[in-house]
N, C-alpha and C. Protein backbone atom coordinates (compact mmCIF):
# COMPACT_ATOMS: atom_id res chain seq x y z
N UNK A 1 12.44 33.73 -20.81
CA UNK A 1 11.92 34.67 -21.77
C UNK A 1 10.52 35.09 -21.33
N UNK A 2 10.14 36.42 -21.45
CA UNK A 2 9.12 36.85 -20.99
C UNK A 2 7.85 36.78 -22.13
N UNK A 3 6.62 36.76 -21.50
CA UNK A 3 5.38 36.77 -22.79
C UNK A 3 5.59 38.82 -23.11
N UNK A 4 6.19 39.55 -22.74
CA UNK A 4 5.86 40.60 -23.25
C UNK A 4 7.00 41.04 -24.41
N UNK A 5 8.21 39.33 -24.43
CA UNK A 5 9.15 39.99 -25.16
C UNK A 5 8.69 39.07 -26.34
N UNK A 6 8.58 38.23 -25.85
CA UNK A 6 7.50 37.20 -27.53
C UNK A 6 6.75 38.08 -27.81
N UNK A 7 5.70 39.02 -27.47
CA UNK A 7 4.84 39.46 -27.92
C UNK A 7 4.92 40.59 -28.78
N UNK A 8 6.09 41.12 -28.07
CA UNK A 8 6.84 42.42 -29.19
C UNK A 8 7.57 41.89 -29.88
N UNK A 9 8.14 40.63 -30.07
CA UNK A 9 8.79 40.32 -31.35
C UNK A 9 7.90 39.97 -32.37
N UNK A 10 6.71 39.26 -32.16
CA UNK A 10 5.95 39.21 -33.29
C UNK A 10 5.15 40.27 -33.88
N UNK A 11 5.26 41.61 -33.10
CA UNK A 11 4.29 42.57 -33.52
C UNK A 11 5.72 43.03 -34.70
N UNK A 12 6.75 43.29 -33.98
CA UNK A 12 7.70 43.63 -35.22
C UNK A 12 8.03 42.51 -36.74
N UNK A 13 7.48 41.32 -36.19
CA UNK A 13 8.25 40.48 -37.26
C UNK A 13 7.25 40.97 -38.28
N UNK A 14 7.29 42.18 -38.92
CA UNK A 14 6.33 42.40 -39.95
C UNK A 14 6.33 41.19 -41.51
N UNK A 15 7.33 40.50 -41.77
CA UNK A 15 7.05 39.61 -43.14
C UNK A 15 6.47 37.97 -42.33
N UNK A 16 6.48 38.03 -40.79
CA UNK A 16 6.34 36.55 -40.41
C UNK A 16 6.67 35.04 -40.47
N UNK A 17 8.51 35.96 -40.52
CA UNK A 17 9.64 34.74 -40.56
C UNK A 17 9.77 34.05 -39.87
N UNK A 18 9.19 34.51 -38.43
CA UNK A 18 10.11 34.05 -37.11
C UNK A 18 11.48 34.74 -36.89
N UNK A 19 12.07 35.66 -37.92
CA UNK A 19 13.13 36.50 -37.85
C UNK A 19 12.55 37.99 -37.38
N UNK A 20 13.95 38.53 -37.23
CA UNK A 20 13.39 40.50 -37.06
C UNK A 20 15.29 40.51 -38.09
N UNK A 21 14.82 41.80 -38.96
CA UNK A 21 16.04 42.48 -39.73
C UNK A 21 16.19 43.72 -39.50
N UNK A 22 17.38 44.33 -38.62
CA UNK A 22 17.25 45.54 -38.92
C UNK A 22 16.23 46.42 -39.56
N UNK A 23 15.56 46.52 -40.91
CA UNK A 23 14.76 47.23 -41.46
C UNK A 23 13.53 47.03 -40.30
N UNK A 24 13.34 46.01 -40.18
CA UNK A 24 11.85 45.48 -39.51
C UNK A 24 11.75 46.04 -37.97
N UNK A 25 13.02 46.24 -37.25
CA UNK A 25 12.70 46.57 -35.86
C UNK A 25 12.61 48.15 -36.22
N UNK A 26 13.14 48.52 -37.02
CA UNK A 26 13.37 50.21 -37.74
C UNK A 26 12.23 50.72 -38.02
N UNK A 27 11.62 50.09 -39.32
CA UNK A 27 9.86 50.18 -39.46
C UNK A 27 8.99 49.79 -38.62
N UNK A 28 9.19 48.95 -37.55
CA UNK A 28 7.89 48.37 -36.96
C UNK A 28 8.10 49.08 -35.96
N UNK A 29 9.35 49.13 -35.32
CA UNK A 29 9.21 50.87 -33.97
C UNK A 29 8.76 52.06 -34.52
N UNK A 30 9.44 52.66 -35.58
CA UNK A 30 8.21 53.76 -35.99
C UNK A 30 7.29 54.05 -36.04
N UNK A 31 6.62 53.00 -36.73
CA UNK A 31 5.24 52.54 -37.59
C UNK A 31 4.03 52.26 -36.26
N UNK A 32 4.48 51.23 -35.62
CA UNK A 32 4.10 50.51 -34.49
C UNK A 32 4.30 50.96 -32.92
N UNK A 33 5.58 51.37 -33.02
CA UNK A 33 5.84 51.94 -31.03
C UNK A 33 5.09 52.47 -30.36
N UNK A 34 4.31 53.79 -31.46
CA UNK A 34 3.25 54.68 -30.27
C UNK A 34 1.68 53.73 -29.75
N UNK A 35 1.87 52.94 -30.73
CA UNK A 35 0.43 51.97 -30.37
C UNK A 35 0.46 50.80 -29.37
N UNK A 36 2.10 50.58 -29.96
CA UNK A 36 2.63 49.08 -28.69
C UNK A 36 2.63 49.99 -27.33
N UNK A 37 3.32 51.13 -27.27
CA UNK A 37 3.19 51.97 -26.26
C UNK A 37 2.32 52.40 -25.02
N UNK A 38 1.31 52.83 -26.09
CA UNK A 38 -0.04 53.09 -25.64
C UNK A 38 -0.93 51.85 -24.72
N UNK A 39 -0.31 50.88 -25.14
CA UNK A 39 -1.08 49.58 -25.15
C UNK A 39 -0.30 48.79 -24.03
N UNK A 40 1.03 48.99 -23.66
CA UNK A 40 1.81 48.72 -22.14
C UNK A 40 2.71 47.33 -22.69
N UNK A 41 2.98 47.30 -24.11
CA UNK A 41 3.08 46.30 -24.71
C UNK A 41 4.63 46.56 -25.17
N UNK A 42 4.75 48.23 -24.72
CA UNK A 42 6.64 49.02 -24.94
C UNK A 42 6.70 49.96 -23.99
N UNK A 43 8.00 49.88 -23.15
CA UNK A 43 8.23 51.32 -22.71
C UNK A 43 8.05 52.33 -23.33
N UNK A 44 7.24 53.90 -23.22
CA UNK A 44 7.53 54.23 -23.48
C UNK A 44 8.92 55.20 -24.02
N UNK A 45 9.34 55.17 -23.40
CA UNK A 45 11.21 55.91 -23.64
C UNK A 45 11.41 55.01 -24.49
N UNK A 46 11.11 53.43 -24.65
CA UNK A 46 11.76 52.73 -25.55
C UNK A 46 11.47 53.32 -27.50
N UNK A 47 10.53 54.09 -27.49
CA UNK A 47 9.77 54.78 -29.03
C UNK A 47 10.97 55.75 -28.73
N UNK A 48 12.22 55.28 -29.85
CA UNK A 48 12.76 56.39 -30.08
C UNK A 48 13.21 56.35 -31.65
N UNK A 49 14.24 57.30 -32.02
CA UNK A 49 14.12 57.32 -33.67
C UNK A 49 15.25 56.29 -34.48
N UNK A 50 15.67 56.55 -35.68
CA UNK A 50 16.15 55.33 -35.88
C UNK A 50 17.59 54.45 -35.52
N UNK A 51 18.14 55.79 -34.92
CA UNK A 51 19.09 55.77 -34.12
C UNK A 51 19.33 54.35 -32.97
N UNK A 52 18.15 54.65 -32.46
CA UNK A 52 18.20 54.15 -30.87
C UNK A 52 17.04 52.76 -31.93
N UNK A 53 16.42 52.41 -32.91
CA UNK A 53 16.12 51.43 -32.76
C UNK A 53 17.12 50.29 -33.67
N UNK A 54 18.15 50.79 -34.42
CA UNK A 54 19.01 50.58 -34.63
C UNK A 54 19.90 50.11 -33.85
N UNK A 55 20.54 50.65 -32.65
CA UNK A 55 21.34 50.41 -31.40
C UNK A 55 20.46 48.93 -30.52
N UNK A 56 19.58 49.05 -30.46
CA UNK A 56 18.80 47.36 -30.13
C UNK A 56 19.03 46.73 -30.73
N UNK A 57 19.10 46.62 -32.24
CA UNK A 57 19.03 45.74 -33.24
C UNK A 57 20.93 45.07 -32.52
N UNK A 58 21.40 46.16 -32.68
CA UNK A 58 23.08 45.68 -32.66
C UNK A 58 23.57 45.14 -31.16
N UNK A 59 22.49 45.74 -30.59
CA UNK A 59 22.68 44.83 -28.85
C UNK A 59 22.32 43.32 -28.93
N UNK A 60 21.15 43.18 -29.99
CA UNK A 60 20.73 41.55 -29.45
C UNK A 60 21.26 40.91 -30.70
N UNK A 61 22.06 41.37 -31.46
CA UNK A 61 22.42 40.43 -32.73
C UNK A 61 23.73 40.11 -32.11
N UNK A 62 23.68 39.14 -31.12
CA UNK A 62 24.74 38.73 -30.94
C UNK A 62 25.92 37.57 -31.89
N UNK A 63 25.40 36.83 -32.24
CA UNK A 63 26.05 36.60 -33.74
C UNK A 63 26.56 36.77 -34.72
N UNK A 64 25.79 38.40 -34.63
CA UNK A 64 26.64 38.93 -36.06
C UNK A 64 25.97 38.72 -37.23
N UNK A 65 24.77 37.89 -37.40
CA UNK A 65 24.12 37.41 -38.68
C UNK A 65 23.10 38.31 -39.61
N UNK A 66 23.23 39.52 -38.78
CA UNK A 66 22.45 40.52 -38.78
C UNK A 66 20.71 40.17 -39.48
N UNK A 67 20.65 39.29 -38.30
CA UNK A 67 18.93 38.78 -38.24
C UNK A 67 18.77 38.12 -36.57
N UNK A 68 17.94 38.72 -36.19
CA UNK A 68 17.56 38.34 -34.92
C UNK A 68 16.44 37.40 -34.51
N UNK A 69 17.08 36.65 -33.73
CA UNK A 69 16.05 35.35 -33.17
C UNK A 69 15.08 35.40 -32.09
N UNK A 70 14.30 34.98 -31.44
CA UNK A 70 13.23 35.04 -30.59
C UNK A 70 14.39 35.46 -29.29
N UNK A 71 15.14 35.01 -29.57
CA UNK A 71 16.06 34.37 -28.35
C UNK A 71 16.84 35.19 -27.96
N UNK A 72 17.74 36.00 -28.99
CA UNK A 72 18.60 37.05 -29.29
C UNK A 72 18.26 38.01 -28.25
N UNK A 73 16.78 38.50 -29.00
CA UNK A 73 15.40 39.35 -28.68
C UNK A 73 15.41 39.49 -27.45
N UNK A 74 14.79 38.62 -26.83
CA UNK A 74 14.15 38.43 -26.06
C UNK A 74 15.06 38.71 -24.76
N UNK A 75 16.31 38.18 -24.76
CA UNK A 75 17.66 38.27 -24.12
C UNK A 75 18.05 39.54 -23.69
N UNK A 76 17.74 40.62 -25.12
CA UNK A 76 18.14 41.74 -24.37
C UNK A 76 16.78 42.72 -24.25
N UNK A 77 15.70 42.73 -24.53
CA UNK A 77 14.57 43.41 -24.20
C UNK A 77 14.19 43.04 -22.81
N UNK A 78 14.63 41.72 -22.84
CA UNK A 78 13.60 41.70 -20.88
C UNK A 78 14.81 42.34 -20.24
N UNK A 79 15.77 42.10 -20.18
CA UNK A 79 16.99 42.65 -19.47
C UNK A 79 17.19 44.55 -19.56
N UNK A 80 16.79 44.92 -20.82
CA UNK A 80 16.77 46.58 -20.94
C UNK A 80 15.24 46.91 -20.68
N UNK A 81 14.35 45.97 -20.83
CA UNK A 81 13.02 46.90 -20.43
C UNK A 81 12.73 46.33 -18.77
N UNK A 82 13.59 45.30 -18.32
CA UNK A 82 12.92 45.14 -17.00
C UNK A 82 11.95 44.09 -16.75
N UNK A 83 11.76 43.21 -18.16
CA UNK A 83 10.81 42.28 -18.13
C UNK A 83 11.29 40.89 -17.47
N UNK A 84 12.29 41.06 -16.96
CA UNK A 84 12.40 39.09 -16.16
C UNK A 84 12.89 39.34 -15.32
């Protein structure tokens, strides 16, 4: 697991479960992407609308529990952004 995919999971875990919910990767890419962006902290291409942050959510919920783990996360962001 990479420090840049821990690091974007906690910028999204907006309530500070240690979880991400659908809503949270939805709001916190909106809300948050152009700044994580800016900051080398997200691809940019990765800031897209709710579509495409939706479609992440359903790539790393591999479980099905529709709540995502550090692990989940992390699994498919370093692998789609290139981080490991």
């Amino acid at each position: 697991m990479s420090e840049k995919a821990r690091k974007l999971f906690e910028a999204l875990d907006l309530d500070h479960n240690g979880t991400l919910t659908r809503a949270e990767v939805i709001i916190a890419l909106r809300t948050k992407g152009p700044s994580l962006a800016a900051s080398g902290d997200l691809p940019f291409w990765a800031v897209g609308d709710e579509n495409a942050s939706s479609a992440l959510f359903d790539a790393a919920d591999q479980n099905g529990d529709e709540e995502l783990t550090l692990e989940e996360f992390a699994a498919v962001v370093d692998r789609r952004f290139g981080w490991s």
